[in-house]
N, C-alpha and C. Protein backbone atom coordinates (compact mmCIF):
# COMPACT_ATOMS: atom_id res chain seq x y z
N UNK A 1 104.25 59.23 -18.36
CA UNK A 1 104.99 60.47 -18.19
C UNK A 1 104.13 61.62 -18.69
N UNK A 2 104.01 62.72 -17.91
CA UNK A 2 103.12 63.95 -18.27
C UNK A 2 103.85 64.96 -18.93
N UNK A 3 103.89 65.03 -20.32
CA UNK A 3 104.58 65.98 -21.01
C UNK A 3 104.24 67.29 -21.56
N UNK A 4 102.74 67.33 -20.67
CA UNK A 4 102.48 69.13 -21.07
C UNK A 4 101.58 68.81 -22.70
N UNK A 5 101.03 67.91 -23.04
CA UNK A 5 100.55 67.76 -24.35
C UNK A 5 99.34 68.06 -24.65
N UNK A 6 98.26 67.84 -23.68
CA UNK A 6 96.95 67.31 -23.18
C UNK A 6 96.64 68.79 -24.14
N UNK A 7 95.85 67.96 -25.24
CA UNK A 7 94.91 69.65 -25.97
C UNK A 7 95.60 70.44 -27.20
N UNK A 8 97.41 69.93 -27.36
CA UNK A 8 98.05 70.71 -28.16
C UNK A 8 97.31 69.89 -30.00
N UNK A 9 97.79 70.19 -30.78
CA UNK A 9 98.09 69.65 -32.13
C UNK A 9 99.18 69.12 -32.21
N UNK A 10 99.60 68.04 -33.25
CA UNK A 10 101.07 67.62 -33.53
C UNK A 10 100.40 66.97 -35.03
N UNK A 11 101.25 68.02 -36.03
CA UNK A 11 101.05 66.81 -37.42
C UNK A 11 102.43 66.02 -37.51
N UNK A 12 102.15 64.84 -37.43
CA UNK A 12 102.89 63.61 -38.01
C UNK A 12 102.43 62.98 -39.63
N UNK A 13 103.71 63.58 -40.07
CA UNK A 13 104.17 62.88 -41.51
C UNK A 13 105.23 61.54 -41.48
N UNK A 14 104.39 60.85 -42.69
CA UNK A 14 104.75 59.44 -42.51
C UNK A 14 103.95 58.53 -41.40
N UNK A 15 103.19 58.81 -41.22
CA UNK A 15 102.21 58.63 -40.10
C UNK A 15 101.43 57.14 -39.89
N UNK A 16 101.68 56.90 -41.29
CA UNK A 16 100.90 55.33 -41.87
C UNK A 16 101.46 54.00 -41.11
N UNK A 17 102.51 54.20 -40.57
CA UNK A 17 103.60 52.41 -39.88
C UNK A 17 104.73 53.07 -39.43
N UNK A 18 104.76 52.02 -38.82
CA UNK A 18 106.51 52.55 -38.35
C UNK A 18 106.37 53.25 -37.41
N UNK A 19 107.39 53.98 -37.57
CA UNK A 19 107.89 55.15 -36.24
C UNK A 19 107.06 55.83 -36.33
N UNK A 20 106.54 56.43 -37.59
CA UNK A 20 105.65 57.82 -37.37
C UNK A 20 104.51 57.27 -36.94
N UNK A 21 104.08 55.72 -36.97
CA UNK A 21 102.26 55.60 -36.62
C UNK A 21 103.09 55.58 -34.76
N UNK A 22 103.86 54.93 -34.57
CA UNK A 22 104.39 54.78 -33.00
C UNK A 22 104.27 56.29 -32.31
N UNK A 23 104.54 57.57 -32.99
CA UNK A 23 104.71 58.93 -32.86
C UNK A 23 103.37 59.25 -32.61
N UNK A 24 102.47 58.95 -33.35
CA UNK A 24 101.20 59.00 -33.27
C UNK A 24 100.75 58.84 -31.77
N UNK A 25 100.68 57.59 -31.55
CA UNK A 25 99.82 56.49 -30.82
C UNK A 25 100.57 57.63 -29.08
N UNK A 26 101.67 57.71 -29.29
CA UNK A 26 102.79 58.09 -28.20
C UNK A 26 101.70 59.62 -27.95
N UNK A 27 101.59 60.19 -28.77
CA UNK A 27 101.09 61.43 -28.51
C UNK A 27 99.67 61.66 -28.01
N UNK A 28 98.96 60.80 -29.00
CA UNK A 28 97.51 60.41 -28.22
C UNK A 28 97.80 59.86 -26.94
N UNK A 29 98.59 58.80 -26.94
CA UNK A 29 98.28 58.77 -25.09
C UNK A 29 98.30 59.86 -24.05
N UNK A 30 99.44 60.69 -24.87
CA UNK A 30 99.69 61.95 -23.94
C UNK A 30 97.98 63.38 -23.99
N UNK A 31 97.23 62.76 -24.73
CA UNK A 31 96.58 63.66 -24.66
C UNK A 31 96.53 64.85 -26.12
N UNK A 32 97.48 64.29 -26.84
CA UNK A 32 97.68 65.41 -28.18
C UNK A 32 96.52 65.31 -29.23
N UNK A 33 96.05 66.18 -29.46
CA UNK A 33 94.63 65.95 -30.87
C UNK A 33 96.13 65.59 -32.16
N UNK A 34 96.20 65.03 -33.47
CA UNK A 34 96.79 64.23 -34.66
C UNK A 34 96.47 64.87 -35.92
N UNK A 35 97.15 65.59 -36.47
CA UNK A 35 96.77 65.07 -38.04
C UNK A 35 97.49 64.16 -38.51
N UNK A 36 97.32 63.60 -38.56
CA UNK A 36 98.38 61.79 -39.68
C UNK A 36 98.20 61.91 -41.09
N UNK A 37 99.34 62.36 -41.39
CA UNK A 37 99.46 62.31 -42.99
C UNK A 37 100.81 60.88 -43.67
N UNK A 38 99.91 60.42 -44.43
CA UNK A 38 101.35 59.89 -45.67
C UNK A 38 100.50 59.22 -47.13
N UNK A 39 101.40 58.37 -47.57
CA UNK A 39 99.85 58.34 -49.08
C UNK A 39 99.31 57.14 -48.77
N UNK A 40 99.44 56.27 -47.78
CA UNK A 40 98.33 55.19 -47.46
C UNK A 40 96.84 55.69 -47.01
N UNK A 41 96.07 55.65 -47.67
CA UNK A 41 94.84 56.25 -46.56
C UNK A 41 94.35 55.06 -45.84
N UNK A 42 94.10 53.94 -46.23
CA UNK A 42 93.94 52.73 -45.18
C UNK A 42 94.75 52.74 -44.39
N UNK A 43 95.82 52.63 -44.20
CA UNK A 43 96.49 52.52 -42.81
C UNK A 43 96.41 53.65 -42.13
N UNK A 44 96.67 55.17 -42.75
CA UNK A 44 96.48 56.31 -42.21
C UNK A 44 95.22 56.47 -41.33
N UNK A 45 93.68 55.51 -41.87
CA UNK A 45 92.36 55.20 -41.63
C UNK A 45 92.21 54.72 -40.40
N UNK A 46 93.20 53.58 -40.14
CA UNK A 46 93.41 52.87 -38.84
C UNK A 46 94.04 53.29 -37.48
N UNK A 47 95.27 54.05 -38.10
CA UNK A 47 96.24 55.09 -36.78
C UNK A 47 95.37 55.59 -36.23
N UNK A 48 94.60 56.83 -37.35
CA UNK A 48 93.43 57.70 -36.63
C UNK A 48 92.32 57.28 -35.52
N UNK A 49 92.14 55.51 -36.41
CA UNK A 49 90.89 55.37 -34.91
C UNK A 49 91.69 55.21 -34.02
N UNK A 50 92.38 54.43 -34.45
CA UNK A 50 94.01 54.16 -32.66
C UNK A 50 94.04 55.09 -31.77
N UNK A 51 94.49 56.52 -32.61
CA UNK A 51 94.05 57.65 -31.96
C UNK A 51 93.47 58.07 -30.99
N UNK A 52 91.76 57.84 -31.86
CA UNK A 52 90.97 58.33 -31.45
C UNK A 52 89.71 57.32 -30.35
N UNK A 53 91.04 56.32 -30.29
CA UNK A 53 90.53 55.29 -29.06
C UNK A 53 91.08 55.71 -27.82
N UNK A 54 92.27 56.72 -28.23
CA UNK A 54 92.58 57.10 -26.56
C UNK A 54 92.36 58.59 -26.41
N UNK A 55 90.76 58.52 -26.85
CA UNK A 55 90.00 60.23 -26.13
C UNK A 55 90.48 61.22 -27.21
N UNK A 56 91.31 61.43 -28.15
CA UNK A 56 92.05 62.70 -29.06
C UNK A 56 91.27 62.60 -30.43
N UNK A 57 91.20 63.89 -30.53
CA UNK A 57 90.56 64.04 -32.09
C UNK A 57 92.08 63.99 -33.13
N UNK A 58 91.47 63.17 -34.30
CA UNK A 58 92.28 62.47 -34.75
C UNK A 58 91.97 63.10 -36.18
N UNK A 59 92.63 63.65 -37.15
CA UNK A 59 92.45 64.12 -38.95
C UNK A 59 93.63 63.44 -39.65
N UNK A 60 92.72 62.78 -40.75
CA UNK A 60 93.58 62.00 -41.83
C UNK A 60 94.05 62.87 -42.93
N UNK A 61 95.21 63.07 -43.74
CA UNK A 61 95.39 63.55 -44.94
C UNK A 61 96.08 63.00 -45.89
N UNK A 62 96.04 62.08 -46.90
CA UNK A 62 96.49 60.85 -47.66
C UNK A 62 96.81 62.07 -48.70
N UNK A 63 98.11 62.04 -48.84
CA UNK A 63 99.29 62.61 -49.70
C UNK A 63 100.29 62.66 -49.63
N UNK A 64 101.11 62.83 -51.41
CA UNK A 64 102.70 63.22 -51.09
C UNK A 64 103.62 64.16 -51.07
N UNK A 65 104.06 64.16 -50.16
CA UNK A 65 104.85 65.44 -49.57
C UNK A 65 105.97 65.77 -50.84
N UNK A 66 105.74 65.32 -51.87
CA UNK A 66 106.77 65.28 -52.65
C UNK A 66 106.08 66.57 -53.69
N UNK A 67 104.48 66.53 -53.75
CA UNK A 67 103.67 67.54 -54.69
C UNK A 67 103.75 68.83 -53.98
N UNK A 68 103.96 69.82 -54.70
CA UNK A 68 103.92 71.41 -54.56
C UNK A 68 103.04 71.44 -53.33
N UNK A 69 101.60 71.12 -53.50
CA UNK A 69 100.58 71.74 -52.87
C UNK A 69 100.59 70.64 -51.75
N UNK A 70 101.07 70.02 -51.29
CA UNK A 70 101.06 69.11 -50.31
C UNK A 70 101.18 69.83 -49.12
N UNK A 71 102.42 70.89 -48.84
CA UNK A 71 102.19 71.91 -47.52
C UNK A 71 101.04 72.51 -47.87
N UNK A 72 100.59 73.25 -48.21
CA UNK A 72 99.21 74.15 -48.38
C UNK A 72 98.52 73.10 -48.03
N UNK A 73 98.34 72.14 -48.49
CA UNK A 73 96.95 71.02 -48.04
C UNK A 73 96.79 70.88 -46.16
N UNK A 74 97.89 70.59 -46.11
CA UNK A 74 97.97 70.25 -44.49
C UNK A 74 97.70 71.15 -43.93
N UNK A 75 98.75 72.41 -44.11
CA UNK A 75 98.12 74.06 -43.26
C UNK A 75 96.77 73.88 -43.12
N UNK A 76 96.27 73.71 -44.46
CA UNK A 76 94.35 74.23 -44.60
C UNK A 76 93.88 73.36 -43.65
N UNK A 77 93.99 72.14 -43.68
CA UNK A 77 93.02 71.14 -43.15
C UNK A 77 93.56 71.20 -41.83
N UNK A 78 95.07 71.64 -41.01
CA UNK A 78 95.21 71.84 -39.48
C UNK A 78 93.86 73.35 -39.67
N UNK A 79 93.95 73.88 -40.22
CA UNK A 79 93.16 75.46 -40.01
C UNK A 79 91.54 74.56 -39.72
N UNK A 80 91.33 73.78 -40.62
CA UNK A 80 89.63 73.45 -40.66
C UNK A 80 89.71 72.67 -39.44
N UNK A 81 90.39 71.94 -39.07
CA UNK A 81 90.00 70.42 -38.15
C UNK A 81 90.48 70.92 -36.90
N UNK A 82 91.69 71.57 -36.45
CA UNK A 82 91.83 72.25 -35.10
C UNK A 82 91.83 73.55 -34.89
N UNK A 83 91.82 74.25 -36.45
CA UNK A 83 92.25 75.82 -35.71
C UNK A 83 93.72 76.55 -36.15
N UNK A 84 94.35 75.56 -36.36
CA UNK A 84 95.66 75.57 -36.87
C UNK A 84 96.83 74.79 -36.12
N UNK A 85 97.82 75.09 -36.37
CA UNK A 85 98.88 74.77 -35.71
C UNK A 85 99.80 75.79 -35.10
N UNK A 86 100.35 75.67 -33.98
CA UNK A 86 101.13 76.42 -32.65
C UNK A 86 102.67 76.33 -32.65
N UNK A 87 103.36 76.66 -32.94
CA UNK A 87 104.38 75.98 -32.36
C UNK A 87 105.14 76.44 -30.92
């Protein structure tokens, strides 16, 4: 299904298993570049190549959304790795 994705950003939190790595994988097929955040960085390590096996640039960020600076972290690193984020 062609959902208009091809080139956008999408950060997925919780990103490591489950639904959110499924959210992932779903979006790379469509063509979406990833940041994958949650506090596994090994598994977070693995989504990304998953990722970045179907053509999409893929950024890891191993943290918890539970620390102050956890939004600021992600903003910065969507700013360094794509440019930012769109909505």
């Amino acid at each position: 299904m062609e959902l208009g994705l091809s080139g956008k950003v999408a950060l997925v939190t919780g990103s490591s298993r489950g639904i959110g790595r499924g959210i992932v994988l779903a979006l790379a097929g469509e063509g979406c570049n990833v940041l994958v955040t949650g506090r596994d960085a090994g598994a977070l390590g693995e989504v990304a190549a998953a990722a970045r096996a179907k053509g999409v640039k893929a950024a890891v960020v191993a943290l918890d959304l539970l620390e102050a600076s956890a939004a600021a972290t992600l903003v910065e690193t969507a700013r360094g790795e794509f440019g930012g984020l769109v909505l």
